[in-house]
C-alpha atoms as a PDB file:
ATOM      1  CA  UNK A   1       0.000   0.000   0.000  1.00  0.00           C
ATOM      2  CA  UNK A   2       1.753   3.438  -0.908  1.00  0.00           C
ATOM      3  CA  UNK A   3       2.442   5.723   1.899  1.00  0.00           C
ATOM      4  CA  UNK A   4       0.517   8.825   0.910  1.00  0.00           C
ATOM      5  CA  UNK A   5       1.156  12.233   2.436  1.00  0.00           C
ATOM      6  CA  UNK A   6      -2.468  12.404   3.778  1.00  0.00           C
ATOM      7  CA  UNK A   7      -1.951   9.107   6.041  1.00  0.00           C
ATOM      8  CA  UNK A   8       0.980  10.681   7.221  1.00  0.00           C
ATOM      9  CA  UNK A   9      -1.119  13.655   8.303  1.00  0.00           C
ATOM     10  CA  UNK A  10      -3.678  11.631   9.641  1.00  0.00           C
ATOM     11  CA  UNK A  11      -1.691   9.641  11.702  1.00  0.00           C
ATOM     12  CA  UNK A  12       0.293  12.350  12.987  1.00  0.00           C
ATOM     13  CA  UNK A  13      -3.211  14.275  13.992  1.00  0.00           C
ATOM     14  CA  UNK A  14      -4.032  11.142  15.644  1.00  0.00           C
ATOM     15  CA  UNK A  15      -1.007  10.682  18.350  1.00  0.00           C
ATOM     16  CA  UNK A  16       1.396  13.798  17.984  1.00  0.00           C
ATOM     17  CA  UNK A  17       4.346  11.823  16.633  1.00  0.00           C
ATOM     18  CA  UNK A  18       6.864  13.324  14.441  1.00  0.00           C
ATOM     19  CA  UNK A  19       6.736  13.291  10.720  1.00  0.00           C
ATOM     20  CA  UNK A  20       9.282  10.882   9.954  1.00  0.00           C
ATOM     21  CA  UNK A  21       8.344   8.798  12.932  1.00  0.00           C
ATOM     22  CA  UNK A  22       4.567   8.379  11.328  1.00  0.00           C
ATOM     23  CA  UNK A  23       5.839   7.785   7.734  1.00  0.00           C
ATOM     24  CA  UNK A  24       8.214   4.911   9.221  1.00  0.00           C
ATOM     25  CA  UNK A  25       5.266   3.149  11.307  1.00  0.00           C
ATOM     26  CA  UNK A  26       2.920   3.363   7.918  1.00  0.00           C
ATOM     27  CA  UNK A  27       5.441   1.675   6.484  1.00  0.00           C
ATOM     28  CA  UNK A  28       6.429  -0.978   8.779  1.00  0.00           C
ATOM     29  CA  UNK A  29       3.139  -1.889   9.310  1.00  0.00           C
ATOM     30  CA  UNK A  30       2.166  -1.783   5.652  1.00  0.00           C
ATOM     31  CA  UNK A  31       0.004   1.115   5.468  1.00  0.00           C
ATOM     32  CA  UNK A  32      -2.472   0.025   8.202  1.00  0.00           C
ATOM     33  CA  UNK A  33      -3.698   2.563  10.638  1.00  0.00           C
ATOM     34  CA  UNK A  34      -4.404   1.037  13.883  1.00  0.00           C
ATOM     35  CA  UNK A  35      -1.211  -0.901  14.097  1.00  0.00           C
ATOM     36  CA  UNK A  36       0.675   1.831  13.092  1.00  0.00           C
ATOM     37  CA  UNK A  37      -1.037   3.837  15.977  1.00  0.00           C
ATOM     38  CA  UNK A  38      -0.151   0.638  18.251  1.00  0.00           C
ATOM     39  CA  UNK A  39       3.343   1.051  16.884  1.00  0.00           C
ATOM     40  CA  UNK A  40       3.893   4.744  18.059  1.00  0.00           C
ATOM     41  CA  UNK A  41       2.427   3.785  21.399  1.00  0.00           C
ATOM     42  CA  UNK A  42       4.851   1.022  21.738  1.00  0.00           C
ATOM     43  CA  UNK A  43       7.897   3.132  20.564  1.00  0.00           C
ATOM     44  CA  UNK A  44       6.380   5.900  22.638  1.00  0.00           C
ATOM     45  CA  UNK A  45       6.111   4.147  25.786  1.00  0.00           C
ATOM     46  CA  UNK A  46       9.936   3.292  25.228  1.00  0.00           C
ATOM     47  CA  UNK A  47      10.944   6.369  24.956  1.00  0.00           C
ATOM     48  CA  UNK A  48       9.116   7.687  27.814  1.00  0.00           C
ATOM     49  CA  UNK A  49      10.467   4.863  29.993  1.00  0.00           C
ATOM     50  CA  UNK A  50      14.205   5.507  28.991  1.00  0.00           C
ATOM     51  CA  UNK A  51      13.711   9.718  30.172  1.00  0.00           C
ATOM     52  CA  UNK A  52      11.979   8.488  33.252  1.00  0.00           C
ATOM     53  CA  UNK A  53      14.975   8.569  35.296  1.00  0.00           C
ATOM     54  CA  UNK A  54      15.331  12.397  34.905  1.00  0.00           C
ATOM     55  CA  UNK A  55      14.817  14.661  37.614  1.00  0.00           C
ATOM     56  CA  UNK A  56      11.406  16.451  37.367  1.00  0.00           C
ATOM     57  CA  UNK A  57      11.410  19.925  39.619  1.00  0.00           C
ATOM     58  CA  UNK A  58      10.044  22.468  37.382  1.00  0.00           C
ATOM     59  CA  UNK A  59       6.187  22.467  36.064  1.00  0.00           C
ATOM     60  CA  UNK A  60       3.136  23.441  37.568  1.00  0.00           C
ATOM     61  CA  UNK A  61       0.486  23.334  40.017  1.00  0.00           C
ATOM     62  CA  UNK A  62      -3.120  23.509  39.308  1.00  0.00           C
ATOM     63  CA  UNK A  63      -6.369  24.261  41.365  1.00  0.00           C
ATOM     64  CA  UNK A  64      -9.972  24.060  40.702  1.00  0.00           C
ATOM     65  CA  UNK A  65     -12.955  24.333  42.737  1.00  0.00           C
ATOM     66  CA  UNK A  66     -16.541  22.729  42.667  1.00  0.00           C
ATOM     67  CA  UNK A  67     -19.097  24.154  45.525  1.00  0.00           C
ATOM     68  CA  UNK A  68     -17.473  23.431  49.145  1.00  0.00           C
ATOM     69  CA  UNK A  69     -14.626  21.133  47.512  1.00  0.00           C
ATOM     70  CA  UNK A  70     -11.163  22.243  46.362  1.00  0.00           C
ATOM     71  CA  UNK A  71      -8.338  20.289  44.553  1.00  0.00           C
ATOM     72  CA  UNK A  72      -4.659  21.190  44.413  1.00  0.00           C
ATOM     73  CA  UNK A  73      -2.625  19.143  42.072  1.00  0.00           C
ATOM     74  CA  UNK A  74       1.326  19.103  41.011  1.00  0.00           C
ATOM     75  CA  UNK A  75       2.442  17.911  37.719  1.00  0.00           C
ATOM     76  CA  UNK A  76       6.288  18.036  37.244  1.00  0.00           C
ATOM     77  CA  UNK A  77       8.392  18.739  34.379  1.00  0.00           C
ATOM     78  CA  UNK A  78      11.953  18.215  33.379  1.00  0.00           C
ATOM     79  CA  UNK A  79      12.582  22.350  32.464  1.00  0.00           C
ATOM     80  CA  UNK A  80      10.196  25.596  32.715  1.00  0.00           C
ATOM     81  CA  UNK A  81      10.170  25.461  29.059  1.00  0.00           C
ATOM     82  CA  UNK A  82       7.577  22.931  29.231  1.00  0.00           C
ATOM     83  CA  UNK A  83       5.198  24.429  32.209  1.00  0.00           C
ATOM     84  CA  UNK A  84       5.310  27.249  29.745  1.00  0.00           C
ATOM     85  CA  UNK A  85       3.709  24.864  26.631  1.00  0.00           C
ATOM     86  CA  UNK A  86       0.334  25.106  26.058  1.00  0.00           C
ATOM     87  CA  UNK A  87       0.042  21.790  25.145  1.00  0.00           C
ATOM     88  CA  UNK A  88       1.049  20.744  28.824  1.00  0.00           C
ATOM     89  CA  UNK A  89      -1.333  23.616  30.352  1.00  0.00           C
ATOM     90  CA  UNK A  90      -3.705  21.792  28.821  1.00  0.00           C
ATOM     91  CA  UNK A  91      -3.471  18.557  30.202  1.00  0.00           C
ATOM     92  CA  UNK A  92      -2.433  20.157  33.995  1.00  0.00           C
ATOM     93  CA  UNK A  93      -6.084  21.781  33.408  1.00  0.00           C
ATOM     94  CA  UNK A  94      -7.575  18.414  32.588  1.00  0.00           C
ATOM     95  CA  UNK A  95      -5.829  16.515  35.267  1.00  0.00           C
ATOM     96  CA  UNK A  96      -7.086  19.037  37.754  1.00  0.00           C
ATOM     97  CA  UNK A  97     -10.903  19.294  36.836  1.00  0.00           C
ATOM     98  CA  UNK A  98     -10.390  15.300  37.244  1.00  0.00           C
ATOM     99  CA  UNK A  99      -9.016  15.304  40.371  1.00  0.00           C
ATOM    100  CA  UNK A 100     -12.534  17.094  42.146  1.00  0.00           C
ATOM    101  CA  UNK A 101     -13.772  13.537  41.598  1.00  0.00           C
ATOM    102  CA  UNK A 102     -10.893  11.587  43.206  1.00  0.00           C
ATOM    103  CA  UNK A 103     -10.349  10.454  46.827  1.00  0.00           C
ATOM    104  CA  UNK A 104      -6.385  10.193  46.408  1.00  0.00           C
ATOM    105  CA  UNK A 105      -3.726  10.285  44.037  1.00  0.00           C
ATOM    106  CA  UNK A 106      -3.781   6.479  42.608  1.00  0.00           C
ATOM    107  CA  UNK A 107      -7.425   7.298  41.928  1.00  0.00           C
ATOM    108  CA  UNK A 108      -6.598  10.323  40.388  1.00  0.00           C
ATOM    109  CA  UNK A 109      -4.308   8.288  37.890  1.00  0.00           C
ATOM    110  CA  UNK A 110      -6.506   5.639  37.008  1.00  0.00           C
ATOM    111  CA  UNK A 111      -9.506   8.542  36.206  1.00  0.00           C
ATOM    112  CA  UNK A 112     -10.721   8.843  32.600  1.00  0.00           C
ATOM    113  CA  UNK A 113      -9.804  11.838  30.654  1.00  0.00           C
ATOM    114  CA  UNK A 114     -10.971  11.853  27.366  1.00  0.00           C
ATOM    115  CA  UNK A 115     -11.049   8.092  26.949  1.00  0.00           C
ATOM    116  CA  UNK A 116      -7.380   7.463  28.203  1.00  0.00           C
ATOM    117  CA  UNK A 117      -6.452   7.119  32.061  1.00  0.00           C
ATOM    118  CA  UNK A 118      -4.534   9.940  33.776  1.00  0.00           C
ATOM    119  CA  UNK A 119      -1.595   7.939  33.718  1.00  0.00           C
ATOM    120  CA  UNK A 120      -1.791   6.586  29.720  1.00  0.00           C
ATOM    121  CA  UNK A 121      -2.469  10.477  28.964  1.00  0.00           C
ATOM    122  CA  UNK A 122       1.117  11.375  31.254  1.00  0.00           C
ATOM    123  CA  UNK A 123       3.016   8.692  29.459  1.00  0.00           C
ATOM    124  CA  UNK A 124       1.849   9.674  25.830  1.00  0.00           C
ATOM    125  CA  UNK A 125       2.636  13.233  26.750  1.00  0.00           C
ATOM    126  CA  UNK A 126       6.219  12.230  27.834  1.00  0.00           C
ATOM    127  CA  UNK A 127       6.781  10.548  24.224  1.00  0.00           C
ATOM    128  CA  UNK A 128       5.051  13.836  22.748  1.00  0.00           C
ATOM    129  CA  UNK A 129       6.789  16.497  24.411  1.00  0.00           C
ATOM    130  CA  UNK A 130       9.858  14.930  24.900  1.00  0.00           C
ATOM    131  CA  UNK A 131      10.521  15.408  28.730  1.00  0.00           C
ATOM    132  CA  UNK A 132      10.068  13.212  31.577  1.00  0.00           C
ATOM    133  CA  UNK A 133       6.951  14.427  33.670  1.00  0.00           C
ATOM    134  CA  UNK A 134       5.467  13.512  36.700  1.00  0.00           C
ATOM    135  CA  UNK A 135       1.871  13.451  38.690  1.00  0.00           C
ATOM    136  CA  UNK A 136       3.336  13.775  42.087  1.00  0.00           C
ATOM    137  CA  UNK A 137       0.277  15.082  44.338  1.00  0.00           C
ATOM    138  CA  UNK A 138      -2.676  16.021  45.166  1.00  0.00           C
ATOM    139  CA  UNK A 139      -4.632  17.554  48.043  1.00  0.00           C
ATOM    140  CA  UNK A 140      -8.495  18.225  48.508  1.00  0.00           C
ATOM    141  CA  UNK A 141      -9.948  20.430  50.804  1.00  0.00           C
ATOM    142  CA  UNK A 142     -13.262  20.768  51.602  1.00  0.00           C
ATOM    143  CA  UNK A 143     -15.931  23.311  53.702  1.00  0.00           C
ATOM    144  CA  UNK A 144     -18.598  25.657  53.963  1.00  0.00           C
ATOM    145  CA  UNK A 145     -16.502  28.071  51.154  1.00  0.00           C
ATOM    146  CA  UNK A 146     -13.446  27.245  49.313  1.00  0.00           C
ATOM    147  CA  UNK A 147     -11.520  29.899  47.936  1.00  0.00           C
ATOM    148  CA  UNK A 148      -7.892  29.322  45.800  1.00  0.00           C
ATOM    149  CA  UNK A 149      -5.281  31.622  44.731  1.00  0.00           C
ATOM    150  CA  UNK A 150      -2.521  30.908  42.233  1.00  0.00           C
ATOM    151  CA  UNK A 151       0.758  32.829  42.704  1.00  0.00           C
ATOM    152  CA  UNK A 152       3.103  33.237  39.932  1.00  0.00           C
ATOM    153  CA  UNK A 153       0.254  32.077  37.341  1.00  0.00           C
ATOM    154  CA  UNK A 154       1.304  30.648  33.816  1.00  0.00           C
ATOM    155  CA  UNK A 155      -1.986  30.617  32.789  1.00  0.00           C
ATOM    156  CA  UNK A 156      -5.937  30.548  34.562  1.00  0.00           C
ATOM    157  CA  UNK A 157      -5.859  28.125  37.795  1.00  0.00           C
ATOM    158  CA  UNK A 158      -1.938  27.411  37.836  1.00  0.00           C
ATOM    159  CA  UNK A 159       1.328  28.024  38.576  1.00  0.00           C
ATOM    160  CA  UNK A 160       3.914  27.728  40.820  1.00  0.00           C
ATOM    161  CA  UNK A 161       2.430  27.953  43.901  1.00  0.00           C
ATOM    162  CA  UNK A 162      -1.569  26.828  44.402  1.00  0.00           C
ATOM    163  CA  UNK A 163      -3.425  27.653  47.385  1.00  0.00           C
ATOM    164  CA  UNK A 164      -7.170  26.367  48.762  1.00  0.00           C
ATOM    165  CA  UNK A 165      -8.725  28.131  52.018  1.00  0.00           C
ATOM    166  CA  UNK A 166     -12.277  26.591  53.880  1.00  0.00           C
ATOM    167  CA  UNK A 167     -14.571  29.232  55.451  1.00  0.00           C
ATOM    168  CA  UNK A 168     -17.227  28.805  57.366  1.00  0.00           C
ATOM    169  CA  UNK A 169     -18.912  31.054  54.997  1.00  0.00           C
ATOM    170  CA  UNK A 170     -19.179  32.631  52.015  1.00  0.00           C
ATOM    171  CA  UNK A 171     -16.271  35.104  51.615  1.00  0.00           C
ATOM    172  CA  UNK A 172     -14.370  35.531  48.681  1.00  0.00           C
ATOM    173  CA  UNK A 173     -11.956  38.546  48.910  1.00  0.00           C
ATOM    174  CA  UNK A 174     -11.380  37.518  52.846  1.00  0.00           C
ATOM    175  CA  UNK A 175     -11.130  33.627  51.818  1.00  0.00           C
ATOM    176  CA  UNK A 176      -8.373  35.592  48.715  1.00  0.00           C
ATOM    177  CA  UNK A 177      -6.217  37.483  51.416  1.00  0.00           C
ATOM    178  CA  UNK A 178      -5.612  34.491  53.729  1.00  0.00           C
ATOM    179  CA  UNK A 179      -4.661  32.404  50.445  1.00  0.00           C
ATOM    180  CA  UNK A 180      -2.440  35.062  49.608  1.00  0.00           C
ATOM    181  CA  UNK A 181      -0.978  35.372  52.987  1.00  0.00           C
ATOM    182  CA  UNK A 182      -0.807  31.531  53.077  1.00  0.00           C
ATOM    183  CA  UNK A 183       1.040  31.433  49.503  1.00  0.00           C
ATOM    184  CA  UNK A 184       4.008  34.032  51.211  1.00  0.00           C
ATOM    185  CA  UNK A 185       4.218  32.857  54.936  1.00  0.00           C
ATOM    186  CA  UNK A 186       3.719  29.268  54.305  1.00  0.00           C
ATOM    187  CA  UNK A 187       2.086  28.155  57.653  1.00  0.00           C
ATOM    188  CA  UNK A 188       3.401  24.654  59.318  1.00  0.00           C
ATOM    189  CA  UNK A 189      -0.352  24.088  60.393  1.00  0.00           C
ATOM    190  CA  UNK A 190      -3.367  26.160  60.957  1.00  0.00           C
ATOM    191  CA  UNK A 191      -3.118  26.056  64.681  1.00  0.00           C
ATOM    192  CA  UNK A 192      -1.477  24.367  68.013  1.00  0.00           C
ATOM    193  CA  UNK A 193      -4.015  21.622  67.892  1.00  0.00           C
ATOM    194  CA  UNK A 194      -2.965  20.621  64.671  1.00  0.00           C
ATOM    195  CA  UNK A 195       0.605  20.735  64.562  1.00  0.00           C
ATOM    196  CA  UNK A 196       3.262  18.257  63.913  1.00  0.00           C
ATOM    197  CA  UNK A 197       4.461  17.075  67.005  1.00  0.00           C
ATOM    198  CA  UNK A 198       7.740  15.773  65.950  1.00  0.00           C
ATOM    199  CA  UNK A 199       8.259  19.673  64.410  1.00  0.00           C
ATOM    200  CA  UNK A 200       7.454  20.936  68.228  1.00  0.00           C
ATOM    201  CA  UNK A 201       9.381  18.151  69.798  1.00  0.00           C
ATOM    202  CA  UNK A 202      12.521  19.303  67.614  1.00  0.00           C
ATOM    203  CA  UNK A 203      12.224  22.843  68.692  1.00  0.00           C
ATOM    204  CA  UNK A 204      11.685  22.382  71.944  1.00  0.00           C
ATOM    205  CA  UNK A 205      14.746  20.383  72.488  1.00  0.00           C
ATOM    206  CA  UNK A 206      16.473  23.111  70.496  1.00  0.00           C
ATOM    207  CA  UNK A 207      15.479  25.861  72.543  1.00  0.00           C
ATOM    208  CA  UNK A 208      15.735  24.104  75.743  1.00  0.00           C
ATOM    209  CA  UNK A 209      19.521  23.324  75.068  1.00  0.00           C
ATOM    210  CA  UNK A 210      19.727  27.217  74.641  1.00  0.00           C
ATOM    211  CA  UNK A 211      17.763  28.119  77.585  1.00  0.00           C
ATOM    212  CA  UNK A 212      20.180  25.724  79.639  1.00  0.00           C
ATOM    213  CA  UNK A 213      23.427  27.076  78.448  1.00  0.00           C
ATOM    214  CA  UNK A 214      22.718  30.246  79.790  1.00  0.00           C
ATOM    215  CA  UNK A 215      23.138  28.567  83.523  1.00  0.00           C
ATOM    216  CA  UNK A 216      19.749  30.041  84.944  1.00  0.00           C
ATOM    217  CA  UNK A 217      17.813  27.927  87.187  1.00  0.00           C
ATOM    218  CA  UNK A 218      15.322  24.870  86.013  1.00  0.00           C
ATOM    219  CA  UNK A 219      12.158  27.033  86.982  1.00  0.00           C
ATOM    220  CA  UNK A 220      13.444  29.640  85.153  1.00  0.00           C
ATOM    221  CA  UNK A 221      14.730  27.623  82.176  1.00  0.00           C
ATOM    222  CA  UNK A 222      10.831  26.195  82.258  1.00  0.00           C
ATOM    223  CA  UNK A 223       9.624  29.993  81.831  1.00  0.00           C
ATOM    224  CA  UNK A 224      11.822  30.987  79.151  1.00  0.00           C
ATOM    225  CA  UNK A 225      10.653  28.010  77.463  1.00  0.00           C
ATOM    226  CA  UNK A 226       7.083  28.236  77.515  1.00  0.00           C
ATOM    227  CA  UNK A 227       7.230  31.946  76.487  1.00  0.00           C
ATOM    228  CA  UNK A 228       9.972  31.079  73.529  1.00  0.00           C
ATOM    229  CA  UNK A 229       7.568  28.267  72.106  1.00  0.00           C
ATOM    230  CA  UNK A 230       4.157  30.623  72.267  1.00  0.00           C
ATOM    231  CA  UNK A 231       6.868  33.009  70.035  1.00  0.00           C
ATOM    232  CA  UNK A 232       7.294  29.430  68.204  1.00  0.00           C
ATOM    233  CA  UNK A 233       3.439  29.055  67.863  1.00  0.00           C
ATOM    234  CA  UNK A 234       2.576  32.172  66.699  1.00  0.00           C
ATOM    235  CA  UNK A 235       5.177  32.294  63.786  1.00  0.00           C
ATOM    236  CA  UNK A 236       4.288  28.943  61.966  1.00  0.00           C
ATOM    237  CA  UNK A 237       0.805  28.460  63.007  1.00  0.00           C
ATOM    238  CA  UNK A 238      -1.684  30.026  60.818  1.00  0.00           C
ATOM    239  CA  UNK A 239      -4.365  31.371  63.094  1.00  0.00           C
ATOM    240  CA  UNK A 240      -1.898  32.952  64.926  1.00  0.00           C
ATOM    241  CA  UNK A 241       0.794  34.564  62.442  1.00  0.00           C
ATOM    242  CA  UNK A 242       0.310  38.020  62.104  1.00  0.00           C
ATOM    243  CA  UNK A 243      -1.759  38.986  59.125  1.00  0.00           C
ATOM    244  CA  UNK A 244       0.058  40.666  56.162  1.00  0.00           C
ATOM    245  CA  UNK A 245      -2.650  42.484  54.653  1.00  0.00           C
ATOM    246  CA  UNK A 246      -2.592  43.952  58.373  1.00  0.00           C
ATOM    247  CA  UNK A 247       0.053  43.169  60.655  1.00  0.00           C
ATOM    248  CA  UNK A 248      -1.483  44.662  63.713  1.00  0.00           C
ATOM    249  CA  UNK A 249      -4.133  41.730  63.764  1.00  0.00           C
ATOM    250  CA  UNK A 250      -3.504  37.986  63.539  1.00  0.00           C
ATOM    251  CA  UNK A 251      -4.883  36.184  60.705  1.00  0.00           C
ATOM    252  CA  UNK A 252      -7.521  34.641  63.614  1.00  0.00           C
ATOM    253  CA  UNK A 253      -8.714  37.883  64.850  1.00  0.00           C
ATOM    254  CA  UNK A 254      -8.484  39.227  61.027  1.00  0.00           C
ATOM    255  CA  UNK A 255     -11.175  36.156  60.255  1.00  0.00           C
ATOM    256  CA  UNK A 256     -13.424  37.100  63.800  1.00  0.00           C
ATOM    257  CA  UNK A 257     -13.847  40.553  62.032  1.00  0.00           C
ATOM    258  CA  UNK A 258     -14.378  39.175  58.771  1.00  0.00           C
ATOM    259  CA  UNK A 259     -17.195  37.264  60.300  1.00  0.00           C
ATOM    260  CA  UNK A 260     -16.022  33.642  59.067  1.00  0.00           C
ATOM    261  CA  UNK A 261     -14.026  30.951  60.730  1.00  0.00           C
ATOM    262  CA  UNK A 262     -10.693  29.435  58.761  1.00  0.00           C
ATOM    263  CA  UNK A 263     -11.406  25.801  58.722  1.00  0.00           C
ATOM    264  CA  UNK A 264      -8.384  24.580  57.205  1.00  0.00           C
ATOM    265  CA  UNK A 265      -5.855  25.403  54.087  1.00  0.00           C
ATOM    266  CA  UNK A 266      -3.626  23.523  51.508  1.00  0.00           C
ATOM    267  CA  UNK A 267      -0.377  25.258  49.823  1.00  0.00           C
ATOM    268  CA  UNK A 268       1.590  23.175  47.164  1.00  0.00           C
ATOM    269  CA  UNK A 269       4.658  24.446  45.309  1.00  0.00           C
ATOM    270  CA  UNK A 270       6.228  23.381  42.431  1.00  0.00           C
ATOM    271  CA  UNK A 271       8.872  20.997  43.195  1.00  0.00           C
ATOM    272  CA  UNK A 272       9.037  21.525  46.855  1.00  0.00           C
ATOM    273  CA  UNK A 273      11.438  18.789  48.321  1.00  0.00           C
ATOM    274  CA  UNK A 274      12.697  17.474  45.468  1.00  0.00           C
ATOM    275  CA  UNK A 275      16.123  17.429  45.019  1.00  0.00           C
ATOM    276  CA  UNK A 276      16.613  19.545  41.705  1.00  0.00           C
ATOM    277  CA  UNK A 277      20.537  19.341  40.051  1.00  0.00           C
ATOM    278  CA  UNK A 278      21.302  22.721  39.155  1.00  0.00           C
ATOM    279  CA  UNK A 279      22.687  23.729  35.250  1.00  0.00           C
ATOM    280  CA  UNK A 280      23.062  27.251  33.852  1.00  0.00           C
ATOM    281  CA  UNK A 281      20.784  28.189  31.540  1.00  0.00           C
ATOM    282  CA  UNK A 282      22.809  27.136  28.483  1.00  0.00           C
ATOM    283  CA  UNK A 283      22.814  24.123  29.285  1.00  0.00           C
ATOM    284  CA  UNK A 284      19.249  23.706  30.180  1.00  0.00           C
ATOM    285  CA  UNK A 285      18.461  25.218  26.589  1.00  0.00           C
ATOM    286  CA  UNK A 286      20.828  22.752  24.943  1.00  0.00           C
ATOM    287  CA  UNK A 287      19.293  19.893  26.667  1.00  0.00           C
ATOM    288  CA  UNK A 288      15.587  21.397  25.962  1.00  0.00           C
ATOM    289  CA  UNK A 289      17.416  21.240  22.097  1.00  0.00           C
ATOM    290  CA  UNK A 290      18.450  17.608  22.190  1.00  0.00           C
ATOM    291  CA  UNK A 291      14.708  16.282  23.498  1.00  0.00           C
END
C-alpha cells in the first residue's frame, strides 16, 4: 500500500508523533492505521520509559474548585520550558478538573480523561513532548466556602504555587487574602491543635539546650521556654501569624472581624522537596534542544 502524504497527516493528527516517525510506522506496518497507531504507542512508551529517570522539579500546580470542595494538584516537568507549553497547560487543566472527583492520588491516575487514564495520557505526553513528567500530588480540601489563589500564574488556575482556604462562609476577597498570605508565609499548620508534634518536639529540644546554656535555674529555664515556644506558635501556626494584609491583627482575629471561621488550608509548590541538580541556563536550553 503506498504511503501517501495524507496518512501521514492523519496519523500524525491522531497521536502527535513526528513526521518521519509516522511515515516509518505506515510503512512498517504496511500502510495500516491502527497498528501503526499501536506502533507509536509502543515506541512511545519506550521512549518515555528511557527519560523516566530524569529529575522532574520544574512544572506546575493547578487548582480548581466545585461548591465546598477544592483540589490542588502538582504535575512536574523536566525544564520551565515545558510548564510554559500550552500543550502541557492543557493537560495540567484536565488533570485538575479530574481530580474534584478523586479520593487520592492512585485514583486520580486511574480517572478517565478523554477516553485514556490519567496515567496513559502522562506517558503519551512524555513521548510527545519529549521530557520526563510527573503526577506527584494532590490535596483536597473541603468546607462551607473554598476559595484558591494561584501565585506566579502561567496561565488561569496554575502556577507555581496553588493555594485552597475553607470558610465557614461565604467570603471571597477575605477567603483571597488568607490564600495570599498563606502562599508568602507558608504556615506549618493552621493552629497548636494541629501541629506536627515531631516539628514541636525538635524545637523544643532546640530551645531548651539554649535556655540551659545560659546557667539560669530549672524554673526559670521552664519559663523561658514556655514563652519562647508561644513566640514558636505564633510564627508557623496560621491562626496565629500576624496577618500581612494587616500586621497589627492575627490572621484569627483578622477572620473574627471578617465574620467567618478558617477551617483549614492547603499550599503546594512546584517541586518543593525534590532534590533539583542545578545547570546554567545554556545548558538547560541545549538539553531542551536535544529532546
Amino acid at each position: 500500500m503506498a504511503i501517501t502524504a495524507a496518512l501521514v497527516k492523519e496519523l500524525r493528527d491522531k497521536t502527535g508523533a513526528g513526521m518521519m516517525d509516522a511515515k516509518k510506522a505506515l510503512t512498517e506496518n504496511g500502510g495500516d492505521m491502527e497498528a501503526a497507531v499501536d506502533w507509536l504507542r509502543t515506541k512511545g512508551l519506550a521512549k518515555a520509559a528511557k527519560k523516566s529517570g530524569r529529575t522532574a522539579a520544574e512544572g506546575l500546580v493547578a487548582v480548581a474548585v466545585d461548591g465546598g470542595k477544592g483540589v490542588a494538584v502538582e504535575v512536574n516537568s523536566e525544564t520551565d520550558f515545558v510548564a510554559k507549553n500550552a500543550e502541557f497547560q492543557s493537560m495540567v487543566k484536565a488533570i485538575s478538573a479530574a481530580a474534584l472527583n478523586a479520593s487520592d492520588i492512585e485514583a486520580l491516575k486511574a480517572a478517565d480523561l478523554g477516553g485514556k487514564t490519567v496515567e496513559a495520557t502522562l506517558t503519551d505526553k512524555i513521548a510527545t513532548i519529549g521530557e520526563n513528567m510527573t503526577l506527584r500530588r494532590m490535596a483536597s480540601l473541603e468546607g462551607a466556602s473554598v476559595v484558591s489563589y494561584v501565585h506566579n500564574a502561567a496561565a488561569d488556575g496554575m502556577g507555581k504555587i496553588g493555594v485552597l482556604v475553607a470558610l465557614s462562609a461565604e467570603n471571597e476577597a477575605f477567603g483571597r487574602q488568607v490564600a495570599m498570605h498563606v502562599a508568602a508565609i507558608n504556615p506549618a499548620s493552621l493552629s497548636e491543635a494541629d501541629i506536627d508534634q515531631a516539628l514541636v518536639e525538635r524545637e523544643k529540644a532546640v530551645l531548651t539546650e539554649q535556655a540551659r546554656e545560659s546557667g539560669k535555674p530549672e524554673n526559670i529555664i521552664e519559663n523561658m521556654i514556655k514563652g519562647r515556644m508561644k513566640k514558636f506558635f505564633s510564627e508557623v501556626t496560621l491562626l496565629n501569624q500576624a496577618f500581612v494584609i494587616n500586621p497589627d491583627l492575627t490572621v484569627g482575629a483578622a477572620a473574627k472581624e471578617a465574620g467567618v471561621e478558617i477551617t483549614g488550608f492547603v499550599r503546594i509548590e512546584v517541586g518543593e522537596g525534590i532534590e533539583k541538580v542545578e545547570e546554567d541556563f545554556a545548558a538547560e536550553v541545549a538539553k531542551a534542544a536535544q529532546g
